[in-house]
Every structure is written in structure tokens, then in C-alpha cells.
PDB file of N, CA and C in Angstrom:
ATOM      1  N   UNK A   1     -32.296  -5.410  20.187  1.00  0.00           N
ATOM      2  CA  UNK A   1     -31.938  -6.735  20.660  1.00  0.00           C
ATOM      3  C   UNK A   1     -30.998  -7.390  19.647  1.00  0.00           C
ATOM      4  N   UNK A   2     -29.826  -7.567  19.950  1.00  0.00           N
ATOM      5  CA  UNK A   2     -29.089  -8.569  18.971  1.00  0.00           C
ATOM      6  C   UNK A   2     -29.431  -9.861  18.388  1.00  0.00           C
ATOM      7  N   UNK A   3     -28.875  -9.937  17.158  1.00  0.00           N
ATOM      8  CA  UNK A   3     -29.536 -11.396  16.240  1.00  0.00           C
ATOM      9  C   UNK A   3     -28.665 -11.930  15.659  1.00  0.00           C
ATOM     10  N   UNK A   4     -28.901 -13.334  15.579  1.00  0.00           N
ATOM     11  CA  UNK A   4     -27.358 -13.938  15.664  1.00  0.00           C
ATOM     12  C   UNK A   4     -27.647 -13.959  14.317  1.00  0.00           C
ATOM     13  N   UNK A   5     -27.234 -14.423  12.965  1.00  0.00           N
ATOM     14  CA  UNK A   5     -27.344 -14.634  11.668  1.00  0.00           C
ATOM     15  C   UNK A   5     -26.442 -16.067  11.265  1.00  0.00           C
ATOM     16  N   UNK A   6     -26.860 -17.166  11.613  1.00  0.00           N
ATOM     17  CA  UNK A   6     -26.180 -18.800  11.432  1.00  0.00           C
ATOM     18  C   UNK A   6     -26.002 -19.070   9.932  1.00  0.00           C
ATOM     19  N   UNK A   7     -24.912 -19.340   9.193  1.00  0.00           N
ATOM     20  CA  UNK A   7     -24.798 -19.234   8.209  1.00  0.00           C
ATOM     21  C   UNK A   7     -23.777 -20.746   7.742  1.00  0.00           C
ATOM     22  N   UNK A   8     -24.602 -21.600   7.104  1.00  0.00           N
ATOM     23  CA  UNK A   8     -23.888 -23.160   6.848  1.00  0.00           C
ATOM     24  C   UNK A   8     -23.448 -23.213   5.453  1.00  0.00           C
ATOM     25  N   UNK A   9     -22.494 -23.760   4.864  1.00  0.00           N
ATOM     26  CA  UNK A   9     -22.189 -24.281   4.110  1.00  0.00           C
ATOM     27  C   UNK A   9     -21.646 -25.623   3.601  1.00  0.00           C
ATOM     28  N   UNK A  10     -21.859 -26.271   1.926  1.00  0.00           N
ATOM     29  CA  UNK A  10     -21.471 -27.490   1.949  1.00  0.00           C
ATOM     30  C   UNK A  10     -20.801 -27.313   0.720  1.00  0.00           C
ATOM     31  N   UNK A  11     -19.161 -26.768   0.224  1.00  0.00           N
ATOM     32  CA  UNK A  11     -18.633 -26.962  -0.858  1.00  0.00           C
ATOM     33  C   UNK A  11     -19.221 -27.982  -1.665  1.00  0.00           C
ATOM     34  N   UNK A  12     -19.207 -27.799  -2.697  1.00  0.00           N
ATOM     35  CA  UNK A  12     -19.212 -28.785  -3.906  1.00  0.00           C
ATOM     36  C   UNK A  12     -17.764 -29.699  -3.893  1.00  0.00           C
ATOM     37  N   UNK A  13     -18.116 -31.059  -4.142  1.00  0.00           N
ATOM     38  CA  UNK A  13     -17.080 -31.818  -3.995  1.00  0.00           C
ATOM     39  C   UNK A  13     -15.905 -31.474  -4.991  1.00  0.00           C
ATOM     40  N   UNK A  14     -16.057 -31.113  -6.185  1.00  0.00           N
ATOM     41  CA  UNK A  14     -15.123 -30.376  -6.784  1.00  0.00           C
ATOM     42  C   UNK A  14     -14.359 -29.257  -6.568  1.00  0.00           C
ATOM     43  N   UNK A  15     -14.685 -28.551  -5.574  1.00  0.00           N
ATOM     44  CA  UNK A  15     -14.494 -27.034  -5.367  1.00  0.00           C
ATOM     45  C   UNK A  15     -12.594 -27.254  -4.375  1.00  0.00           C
ATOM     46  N   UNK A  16     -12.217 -26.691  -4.989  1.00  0.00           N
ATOM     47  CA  UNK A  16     -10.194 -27.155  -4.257  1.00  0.00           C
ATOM     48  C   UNK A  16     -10.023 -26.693  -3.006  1.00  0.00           C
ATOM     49  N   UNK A  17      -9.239 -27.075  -2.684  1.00  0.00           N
ATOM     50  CA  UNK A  17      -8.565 -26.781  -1.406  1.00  0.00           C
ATOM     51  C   UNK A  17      -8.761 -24.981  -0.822  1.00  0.00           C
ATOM     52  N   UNK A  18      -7.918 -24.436  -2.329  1.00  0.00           N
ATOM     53  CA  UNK A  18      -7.760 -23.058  -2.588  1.00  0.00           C
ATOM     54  C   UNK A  18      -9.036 -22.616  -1.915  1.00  0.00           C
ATOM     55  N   UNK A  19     -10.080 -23.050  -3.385  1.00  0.00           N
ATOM     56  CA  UNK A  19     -10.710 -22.430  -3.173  1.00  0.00           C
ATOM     57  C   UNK A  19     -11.543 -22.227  -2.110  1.00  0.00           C
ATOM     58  N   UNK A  20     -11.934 -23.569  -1.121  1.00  0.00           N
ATOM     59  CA  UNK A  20     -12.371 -23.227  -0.167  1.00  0.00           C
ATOM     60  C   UNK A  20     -12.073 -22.705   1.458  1.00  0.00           C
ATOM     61  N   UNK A  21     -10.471 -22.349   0.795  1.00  0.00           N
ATOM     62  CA  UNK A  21      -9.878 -21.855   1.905  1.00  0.00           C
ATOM     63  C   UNK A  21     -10.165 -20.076   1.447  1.00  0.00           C
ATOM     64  N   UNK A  22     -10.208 -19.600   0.115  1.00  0.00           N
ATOM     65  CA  UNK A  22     -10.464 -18.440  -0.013  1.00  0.00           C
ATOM     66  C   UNK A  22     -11.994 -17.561  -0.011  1.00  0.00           C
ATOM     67  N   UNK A  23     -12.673 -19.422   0.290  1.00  0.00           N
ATOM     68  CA  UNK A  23     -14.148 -18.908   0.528  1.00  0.00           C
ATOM     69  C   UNK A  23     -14.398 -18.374   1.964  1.00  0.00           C
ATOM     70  N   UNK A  24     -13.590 -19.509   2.771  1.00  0.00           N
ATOM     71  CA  UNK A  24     -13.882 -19.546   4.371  1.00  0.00           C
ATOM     72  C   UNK A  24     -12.796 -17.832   5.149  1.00  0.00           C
ATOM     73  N   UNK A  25     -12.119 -17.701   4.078  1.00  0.00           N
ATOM     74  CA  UNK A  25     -11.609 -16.288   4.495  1.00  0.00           C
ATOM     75  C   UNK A  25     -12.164 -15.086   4.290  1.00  0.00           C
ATOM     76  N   UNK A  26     -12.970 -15.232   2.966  1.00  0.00           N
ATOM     77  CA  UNK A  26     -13.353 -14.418   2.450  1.00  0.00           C
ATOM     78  C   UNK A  26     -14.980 -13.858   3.430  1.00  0.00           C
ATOM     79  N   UNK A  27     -15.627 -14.847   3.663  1.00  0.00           N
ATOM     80  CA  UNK A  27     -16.639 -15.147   4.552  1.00  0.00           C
ATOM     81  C   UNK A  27     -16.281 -14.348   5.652  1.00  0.00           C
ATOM     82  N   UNK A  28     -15.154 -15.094   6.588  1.00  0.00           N
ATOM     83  CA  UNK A  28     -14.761 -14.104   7.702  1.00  0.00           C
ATOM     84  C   UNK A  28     -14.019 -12.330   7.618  1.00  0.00           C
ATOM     85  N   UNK A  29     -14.225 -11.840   6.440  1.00  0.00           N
ATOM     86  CA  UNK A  29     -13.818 -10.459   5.895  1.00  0.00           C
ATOM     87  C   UNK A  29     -14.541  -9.536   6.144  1.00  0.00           C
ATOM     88  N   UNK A  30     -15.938 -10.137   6.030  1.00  0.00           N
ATOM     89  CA  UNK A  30     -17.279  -9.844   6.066  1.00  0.00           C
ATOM     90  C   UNK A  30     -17.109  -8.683   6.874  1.00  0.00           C
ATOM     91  N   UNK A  31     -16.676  -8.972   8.596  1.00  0.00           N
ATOM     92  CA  UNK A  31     -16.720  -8.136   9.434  1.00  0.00           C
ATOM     93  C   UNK A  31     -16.261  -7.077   9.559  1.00  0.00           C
ATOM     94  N   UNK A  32     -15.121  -7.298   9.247  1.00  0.00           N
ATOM     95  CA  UNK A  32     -14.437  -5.472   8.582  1.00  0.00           C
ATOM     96  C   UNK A  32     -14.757  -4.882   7.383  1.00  0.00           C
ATOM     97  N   UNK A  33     -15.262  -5.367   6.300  1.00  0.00           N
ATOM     98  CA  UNK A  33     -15.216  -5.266   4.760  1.00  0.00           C
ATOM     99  C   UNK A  33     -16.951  -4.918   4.629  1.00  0.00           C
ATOM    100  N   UNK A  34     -17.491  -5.109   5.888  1.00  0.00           N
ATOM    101  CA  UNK A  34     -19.012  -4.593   5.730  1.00  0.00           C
ATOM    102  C   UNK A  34     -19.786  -3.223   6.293  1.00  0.00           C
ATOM    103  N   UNK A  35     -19.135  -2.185   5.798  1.00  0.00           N
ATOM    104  CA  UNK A  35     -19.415  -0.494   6.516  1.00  0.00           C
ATOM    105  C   UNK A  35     -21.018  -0.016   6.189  1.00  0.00           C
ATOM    106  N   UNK A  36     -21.253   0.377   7.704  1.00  0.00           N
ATOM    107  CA  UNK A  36     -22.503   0.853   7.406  1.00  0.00           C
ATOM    108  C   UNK A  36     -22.893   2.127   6.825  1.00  0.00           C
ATOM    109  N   UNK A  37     -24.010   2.680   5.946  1.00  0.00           N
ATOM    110  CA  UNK A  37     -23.380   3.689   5.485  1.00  0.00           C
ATOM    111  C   UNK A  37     -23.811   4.790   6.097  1.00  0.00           C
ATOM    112  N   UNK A  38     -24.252   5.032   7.279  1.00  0.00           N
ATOM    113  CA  UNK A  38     -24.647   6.261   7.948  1.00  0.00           C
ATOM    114  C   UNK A  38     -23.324   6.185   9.006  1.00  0.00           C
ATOM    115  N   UNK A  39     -22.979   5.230   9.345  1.00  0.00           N
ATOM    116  CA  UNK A  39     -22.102   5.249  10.605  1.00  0.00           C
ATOM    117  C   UNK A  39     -20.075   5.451   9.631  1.00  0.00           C
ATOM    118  N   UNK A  40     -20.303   4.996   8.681  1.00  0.00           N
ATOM    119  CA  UNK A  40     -18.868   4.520   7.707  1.00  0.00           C
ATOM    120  C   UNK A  40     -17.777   3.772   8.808  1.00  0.00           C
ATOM    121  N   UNK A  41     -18.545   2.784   9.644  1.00  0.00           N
ATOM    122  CA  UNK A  41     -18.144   1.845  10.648  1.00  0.00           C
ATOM    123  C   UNK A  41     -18.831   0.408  10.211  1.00  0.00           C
ATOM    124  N   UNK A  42     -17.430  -0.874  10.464  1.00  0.00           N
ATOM    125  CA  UNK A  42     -18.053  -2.272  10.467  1.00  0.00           C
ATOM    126  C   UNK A  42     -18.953  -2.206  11.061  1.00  0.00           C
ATOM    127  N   UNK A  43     -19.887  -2.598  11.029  1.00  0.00           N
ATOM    128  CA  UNK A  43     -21.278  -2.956  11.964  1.00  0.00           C
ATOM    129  C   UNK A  43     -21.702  -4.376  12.189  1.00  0.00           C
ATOM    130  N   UNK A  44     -20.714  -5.196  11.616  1.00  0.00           N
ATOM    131  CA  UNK A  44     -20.808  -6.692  12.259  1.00  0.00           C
ATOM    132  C   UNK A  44     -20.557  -6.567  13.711  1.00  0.00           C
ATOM    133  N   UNK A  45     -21.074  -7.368  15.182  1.00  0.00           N
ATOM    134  CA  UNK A  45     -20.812  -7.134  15.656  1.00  0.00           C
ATOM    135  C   UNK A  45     -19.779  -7.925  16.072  1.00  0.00           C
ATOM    136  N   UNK A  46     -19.345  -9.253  15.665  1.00  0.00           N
ATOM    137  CA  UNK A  46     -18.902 -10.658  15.718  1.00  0.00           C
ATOM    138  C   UNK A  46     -19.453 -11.431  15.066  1.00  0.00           C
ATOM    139  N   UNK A  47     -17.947 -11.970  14.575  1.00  0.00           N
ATOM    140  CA  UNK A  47     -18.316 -13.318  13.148  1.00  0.00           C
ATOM    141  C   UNK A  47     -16.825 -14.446  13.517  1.00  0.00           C
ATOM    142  N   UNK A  48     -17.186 -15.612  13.611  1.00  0.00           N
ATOM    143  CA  UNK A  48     -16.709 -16.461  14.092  1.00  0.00           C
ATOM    144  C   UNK A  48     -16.775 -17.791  13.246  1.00  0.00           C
ATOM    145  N   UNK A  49     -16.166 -18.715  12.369  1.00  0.00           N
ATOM    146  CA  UNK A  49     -16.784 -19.598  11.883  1.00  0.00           C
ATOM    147  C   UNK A  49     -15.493 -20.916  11.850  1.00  0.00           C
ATOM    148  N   UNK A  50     -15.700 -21.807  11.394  1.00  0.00           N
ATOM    149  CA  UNK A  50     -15.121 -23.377  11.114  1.00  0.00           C
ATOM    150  C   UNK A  50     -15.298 -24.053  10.450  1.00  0.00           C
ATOM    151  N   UNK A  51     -14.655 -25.308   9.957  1.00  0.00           N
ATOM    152  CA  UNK A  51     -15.102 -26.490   9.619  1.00  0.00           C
ATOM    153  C   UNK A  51     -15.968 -27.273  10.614  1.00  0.00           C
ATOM    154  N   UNK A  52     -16.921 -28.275  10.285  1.00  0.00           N
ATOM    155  CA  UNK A  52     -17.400 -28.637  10.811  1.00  0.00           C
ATOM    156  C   UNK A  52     -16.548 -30.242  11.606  1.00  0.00           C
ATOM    157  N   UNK A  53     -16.272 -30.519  12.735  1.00  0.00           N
ATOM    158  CA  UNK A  53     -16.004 -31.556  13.595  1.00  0.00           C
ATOM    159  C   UNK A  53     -16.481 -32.605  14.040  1.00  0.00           C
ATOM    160  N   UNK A  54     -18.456 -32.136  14.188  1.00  0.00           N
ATOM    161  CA  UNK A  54     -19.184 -32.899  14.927  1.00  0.00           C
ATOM    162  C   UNK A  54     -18.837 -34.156  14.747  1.00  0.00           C
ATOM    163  N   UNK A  55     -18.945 -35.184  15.853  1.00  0.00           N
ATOM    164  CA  UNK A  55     -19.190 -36.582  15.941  1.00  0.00           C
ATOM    165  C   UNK A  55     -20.523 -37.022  15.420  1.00  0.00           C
ATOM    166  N   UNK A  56     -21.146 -36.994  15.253  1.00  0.00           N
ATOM    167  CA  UNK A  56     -22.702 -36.575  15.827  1.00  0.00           C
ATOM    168  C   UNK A  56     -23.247 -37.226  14.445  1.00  0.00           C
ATOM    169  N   UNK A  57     -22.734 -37.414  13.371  1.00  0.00           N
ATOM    170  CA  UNK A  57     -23.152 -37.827  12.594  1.00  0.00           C
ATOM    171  C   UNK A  57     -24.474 -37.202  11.665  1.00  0.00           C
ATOM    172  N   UNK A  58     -24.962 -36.032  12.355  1.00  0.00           N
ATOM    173  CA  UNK A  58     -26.124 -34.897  11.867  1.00  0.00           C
ATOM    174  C   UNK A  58     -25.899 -34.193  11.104  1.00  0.00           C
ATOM    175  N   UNK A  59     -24.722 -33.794  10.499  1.00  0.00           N
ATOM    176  CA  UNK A  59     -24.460 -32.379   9.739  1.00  0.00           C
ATOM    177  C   UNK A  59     -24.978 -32.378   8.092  1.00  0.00           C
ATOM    178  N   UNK A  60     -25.612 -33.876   7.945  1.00  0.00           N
ATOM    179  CA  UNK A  60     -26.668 -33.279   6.576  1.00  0.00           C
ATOM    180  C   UNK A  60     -25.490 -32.573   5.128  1.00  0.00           C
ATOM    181  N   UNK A  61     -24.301 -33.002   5.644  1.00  0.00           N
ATOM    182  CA  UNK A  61     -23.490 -32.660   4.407  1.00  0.00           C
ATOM    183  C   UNK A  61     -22.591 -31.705   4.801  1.00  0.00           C
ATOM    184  N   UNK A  62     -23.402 -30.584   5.698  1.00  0.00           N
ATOM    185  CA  UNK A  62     -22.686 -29.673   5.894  1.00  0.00           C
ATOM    186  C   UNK A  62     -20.973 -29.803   6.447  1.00  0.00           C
ATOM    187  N   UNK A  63     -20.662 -28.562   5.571  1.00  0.00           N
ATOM    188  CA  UNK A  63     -18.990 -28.821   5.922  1.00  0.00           C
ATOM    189  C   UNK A  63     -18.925 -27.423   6.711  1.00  0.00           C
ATOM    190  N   UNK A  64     -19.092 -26.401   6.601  1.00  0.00           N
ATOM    191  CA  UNK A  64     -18.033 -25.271   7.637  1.00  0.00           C
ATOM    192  C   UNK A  64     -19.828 -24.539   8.021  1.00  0.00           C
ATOM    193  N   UNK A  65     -19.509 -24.085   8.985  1.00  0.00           N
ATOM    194  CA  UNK A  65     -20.087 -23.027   9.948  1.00  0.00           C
ATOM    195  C   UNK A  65     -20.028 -21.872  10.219  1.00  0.00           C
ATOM    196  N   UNK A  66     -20.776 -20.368  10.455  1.00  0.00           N
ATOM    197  CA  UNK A  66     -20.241 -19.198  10.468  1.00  0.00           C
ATOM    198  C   UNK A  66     -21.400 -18.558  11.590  1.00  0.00           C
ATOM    199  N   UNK A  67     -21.145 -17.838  12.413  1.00  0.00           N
ATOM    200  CA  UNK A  67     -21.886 -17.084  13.331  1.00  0.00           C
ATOM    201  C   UNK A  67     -21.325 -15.517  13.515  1.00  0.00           C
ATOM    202  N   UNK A  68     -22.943 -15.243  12.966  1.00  0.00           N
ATOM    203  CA  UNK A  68     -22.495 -13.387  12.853  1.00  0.00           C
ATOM    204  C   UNK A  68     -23.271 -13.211  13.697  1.00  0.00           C
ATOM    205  N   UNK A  69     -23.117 -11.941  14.516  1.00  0.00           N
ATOM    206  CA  UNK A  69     -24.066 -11.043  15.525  1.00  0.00           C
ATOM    207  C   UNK A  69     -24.555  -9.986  14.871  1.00  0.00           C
ATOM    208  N   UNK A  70     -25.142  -9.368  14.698  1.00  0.00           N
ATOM    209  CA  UNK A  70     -25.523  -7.835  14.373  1.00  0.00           C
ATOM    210  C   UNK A  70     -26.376  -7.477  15.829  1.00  0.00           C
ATOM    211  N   UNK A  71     -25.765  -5.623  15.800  1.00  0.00           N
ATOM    212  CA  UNK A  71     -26.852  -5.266  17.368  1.00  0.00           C
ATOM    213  C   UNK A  71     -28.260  -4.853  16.641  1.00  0.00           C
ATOM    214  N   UNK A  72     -28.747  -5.400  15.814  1.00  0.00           N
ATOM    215  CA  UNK A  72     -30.635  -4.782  15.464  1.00  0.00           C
ATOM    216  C   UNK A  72     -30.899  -5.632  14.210  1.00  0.00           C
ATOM    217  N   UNK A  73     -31.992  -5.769  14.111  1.00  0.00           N
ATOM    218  CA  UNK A  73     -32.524  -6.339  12.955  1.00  0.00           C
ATOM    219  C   UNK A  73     -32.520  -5.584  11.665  1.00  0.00           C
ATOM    220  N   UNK A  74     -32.623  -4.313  12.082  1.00  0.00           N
ATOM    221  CA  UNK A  74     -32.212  -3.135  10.851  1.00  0.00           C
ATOM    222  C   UNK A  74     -30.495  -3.346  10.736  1.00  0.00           C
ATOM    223  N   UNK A  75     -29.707  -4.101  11.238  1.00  0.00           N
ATOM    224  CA  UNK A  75     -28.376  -3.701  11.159  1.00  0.00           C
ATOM    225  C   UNK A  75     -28.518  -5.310  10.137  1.00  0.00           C
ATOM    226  N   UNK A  76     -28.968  -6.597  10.299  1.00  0.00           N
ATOM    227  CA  UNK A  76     -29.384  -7.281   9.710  1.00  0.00           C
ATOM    228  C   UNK A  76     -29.613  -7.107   8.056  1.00  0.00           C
ATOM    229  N   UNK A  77     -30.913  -6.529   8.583  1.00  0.00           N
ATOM    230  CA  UNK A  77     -31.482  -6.385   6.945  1.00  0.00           C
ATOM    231  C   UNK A  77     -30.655  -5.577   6.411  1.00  0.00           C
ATOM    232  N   UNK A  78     -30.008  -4.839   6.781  1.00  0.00           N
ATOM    233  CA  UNK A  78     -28.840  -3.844   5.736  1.00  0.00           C
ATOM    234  C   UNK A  78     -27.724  -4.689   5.326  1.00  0.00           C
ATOM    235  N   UNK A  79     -27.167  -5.480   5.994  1.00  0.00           N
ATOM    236  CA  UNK A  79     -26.592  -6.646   5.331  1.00  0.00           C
ATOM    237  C   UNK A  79     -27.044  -7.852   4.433  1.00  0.00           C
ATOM    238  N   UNK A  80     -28.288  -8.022   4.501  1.00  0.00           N
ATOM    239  CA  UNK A  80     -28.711  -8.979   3.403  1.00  0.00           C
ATOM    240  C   UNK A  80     -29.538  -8.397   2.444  1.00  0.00           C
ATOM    241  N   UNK A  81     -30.060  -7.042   2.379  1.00  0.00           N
ATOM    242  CA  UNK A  81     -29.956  -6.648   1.193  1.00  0.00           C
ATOM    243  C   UNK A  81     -29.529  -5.472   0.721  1.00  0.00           C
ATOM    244  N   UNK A  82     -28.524  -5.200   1.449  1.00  0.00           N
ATOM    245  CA  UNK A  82     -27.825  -3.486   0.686  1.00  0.00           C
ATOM    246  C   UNK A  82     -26.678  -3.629   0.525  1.00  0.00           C
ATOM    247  N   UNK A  83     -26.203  -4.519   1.369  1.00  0.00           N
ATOM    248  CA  UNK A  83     -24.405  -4.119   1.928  1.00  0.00           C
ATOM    249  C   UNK A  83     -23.757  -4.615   0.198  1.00  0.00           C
ATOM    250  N   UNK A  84     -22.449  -3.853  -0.360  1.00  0.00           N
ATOM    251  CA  UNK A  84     -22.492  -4.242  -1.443  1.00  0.00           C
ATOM    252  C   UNK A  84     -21.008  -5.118  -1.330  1.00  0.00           C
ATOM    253  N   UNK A  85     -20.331  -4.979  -0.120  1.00  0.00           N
ATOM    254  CA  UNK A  85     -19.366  -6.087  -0.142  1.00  0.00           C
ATOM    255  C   UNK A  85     -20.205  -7.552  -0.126  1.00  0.00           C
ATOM    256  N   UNK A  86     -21.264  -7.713   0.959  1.00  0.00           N
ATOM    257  CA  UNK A  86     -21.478  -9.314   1.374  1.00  0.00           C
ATOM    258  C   UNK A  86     -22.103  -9.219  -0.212  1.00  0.00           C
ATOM    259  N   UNK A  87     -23.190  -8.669  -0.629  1.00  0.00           N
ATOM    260  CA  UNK A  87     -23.637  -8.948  -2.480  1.00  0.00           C
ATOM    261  C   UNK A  87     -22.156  -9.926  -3.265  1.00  0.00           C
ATOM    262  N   UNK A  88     -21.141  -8.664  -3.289  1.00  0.00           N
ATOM    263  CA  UNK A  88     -19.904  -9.244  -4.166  1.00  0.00           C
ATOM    264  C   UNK A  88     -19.636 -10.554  -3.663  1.00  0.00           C
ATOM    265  N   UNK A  89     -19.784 -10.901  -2.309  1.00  0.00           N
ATOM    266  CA  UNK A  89     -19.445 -12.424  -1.955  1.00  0.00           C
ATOM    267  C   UNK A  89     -20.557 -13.630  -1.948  1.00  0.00           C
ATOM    268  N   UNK A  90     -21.516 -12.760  -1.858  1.00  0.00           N
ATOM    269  CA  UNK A  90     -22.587 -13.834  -2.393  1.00  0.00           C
ATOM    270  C   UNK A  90     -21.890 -14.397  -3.777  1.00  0.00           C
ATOM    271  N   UNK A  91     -21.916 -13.272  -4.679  1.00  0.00           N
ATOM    272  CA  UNK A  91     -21.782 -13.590  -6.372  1.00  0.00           C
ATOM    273  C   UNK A  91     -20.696 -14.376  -6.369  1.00  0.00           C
ATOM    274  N   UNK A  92     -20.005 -14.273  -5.428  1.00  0.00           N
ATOM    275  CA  UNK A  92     -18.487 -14.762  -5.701  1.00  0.00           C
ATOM    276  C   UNK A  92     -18.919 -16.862  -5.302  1.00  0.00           C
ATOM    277  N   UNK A  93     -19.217 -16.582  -3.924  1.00  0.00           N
ATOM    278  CA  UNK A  93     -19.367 -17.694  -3.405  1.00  0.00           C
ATOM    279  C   UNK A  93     -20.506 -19.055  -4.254  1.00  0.00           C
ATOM    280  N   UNK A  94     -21.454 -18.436  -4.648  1.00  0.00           N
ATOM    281  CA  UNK A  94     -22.272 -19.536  -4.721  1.00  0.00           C
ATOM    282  C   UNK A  94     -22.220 -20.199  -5.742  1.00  0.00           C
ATOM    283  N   UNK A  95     -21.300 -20.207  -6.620  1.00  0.00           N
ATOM    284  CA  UNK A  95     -20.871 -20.880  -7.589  1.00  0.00           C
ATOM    285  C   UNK A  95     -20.193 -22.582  -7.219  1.00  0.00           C
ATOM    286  N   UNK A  96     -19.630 -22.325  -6.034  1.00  0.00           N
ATOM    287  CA  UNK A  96     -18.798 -23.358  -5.139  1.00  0.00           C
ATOM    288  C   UNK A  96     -19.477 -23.703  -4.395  1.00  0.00           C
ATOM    289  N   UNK A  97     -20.985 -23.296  -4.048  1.00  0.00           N
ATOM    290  CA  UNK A  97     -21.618 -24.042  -3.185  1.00  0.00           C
ATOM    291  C   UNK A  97     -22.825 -25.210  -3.351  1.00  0.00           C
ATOM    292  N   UNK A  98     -22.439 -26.070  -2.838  1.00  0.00           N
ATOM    293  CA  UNK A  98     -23.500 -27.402  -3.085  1.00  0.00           C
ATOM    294  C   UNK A  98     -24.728 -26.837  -2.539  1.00  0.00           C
ATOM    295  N   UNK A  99     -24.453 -26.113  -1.032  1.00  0.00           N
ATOM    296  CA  UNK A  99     -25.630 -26.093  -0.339  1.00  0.00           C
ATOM    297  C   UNK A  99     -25.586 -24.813   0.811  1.00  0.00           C
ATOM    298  N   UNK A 100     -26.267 -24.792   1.453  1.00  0.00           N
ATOM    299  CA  UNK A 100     -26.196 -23.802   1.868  1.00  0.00           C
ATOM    300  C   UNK A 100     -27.732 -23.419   2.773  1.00  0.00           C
ATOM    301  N   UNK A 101     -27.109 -23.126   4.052  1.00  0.00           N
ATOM    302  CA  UNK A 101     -28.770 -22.643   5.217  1.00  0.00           C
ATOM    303  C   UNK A 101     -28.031 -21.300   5.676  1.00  0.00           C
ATOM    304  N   UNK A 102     -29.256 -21.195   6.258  1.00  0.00           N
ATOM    305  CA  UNK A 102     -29.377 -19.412   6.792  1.00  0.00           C
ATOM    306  C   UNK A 102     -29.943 -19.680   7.448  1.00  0.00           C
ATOM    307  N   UNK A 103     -29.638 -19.027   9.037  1.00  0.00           N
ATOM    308  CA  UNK A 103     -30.914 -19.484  10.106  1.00  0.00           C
ATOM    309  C   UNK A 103     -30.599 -17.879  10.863  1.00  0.00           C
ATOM    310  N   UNK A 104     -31.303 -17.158  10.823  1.00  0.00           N
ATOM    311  CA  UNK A 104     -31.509 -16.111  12.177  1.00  0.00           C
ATOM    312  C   UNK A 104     -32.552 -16.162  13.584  1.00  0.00           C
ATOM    313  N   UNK A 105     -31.964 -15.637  14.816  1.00  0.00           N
ATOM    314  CA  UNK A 105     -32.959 -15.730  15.227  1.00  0.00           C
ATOM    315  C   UNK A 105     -32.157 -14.389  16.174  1.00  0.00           C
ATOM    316  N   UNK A 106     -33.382 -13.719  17.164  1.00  0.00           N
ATOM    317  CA  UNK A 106     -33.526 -12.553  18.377  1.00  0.00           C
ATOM    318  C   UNK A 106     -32.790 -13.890  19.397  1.00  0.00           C
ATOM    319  N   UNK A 107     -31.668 -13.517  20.307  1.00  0.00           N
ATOM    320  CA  UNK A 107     -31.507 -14.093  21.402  1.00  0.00           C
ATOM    321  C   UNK A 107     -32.963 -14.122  22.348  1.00  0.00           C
ATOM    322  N   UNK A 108     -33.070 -15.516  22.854  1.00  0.00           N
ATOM    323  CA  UNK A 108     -34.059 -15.092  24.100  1.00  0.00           C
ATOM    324  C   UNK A 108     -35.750 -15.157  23.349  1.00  0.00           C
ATOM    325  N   UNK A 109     -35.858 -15.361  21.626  1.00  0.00           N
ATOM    326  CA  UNK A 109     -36.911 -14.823  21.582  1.00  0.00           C
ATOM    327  C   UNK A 109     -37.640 -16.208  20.843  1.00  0.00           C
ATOM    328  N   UNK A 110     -39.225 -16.724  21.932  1.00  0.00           N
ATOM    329  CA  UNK A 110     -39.208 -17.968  21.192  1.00  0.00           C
ATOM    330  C   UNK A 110     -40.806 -18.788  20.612  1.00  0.00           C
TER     331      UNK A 110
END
């Protein structure tokens, strides 16, 4: 069953232009730059992300947005703790980050 993997961020108010344009790219790299290692194929299945727009006045700080698919929860967990590109971008990223959520869930499952 596919699982979406919701992934928020809130730069640090210091963090530049640059840099958070080389975060929000770097983020979306993910999908090609993340090979599985039995298949030596991306295994993201779709990753999609933004700044945040809302009107809504809810976003709690948050500034940009990211939505990954993976097809299995094993395709999941191999990305949050093996894959050694997303690791390098963890290390890279969280230096620039104020804040930061993670939300997964099974489509459909409740």
C-alpha cells in the first residue's frame, strides 16, 4: 500500500535566499538521487513540494512543504534509515532549520 511521507519546514530567519533555494532543490533531488539498493532504481515514487501560500493563517511558522510517495513501508523505512543520499541531506539541511515535522501515513488507513 503506498505512504505518503509529509515533510514541513521552517528556515531559520537568518538562513539566505541562496540558501534556501539550495535547500528546497536539494530536497526535491531526493527523487532521483535516492537508489534502492537491490533494485539500483529511484524508488521515490513522487515528490512534489513549495513554499507555503496558505491564507489560513495556520501554518505555525511553517514556510515550504514537501510530499513524497513511496510504494511500501519497507520502501519508506529504507529511506529514513539507510538511504545515504537523504542521510547527506539531512546533515546538510538541519543546520538551516528552525523547525521541522514529519507526518506519514498508509492512504485510506485510519
Amino acid at each position: 500500500m503506498a505512504v505518503k511521507h509529509i515533510v514541513l519546514f521552517r528556515f531559520k530567519a537568518d538562513a539566505s535566499a541562496e540558501t534556501v533555494k539550495e535547500g528546497t532543490s536539494r530536497m526535491l533531488s531526493l527523487k532521483e538521487g535516492c537508489i534502492h539498493p537491490t533494485t539500483q532504481k529511484p524508488y521515490i515514487k513522487a515528490l512534489t513540494g513549495g513554499k507555503d501560500i496558505s491564507i489560513e493563517g495556520a501554518d505555525n511558522g511553517i514556510t515550504h512543504a514537501f510530499v513524497m510517495e513511496f510504494e511500501s513501508i519497507e520502501d519508506r523505512d529504507h529511506y529514513v534509515n539507510n538511504d545515504p543520499y537523504h542521510a547527506e541531506f539531512k546533515s546538510w539541511i538541519i543546520s538551516y532549520l528552525e523547525k521541522f515535522i514529519i507526518v506519514d501515513y498508509e492512504e485510506g488507513v485510519f
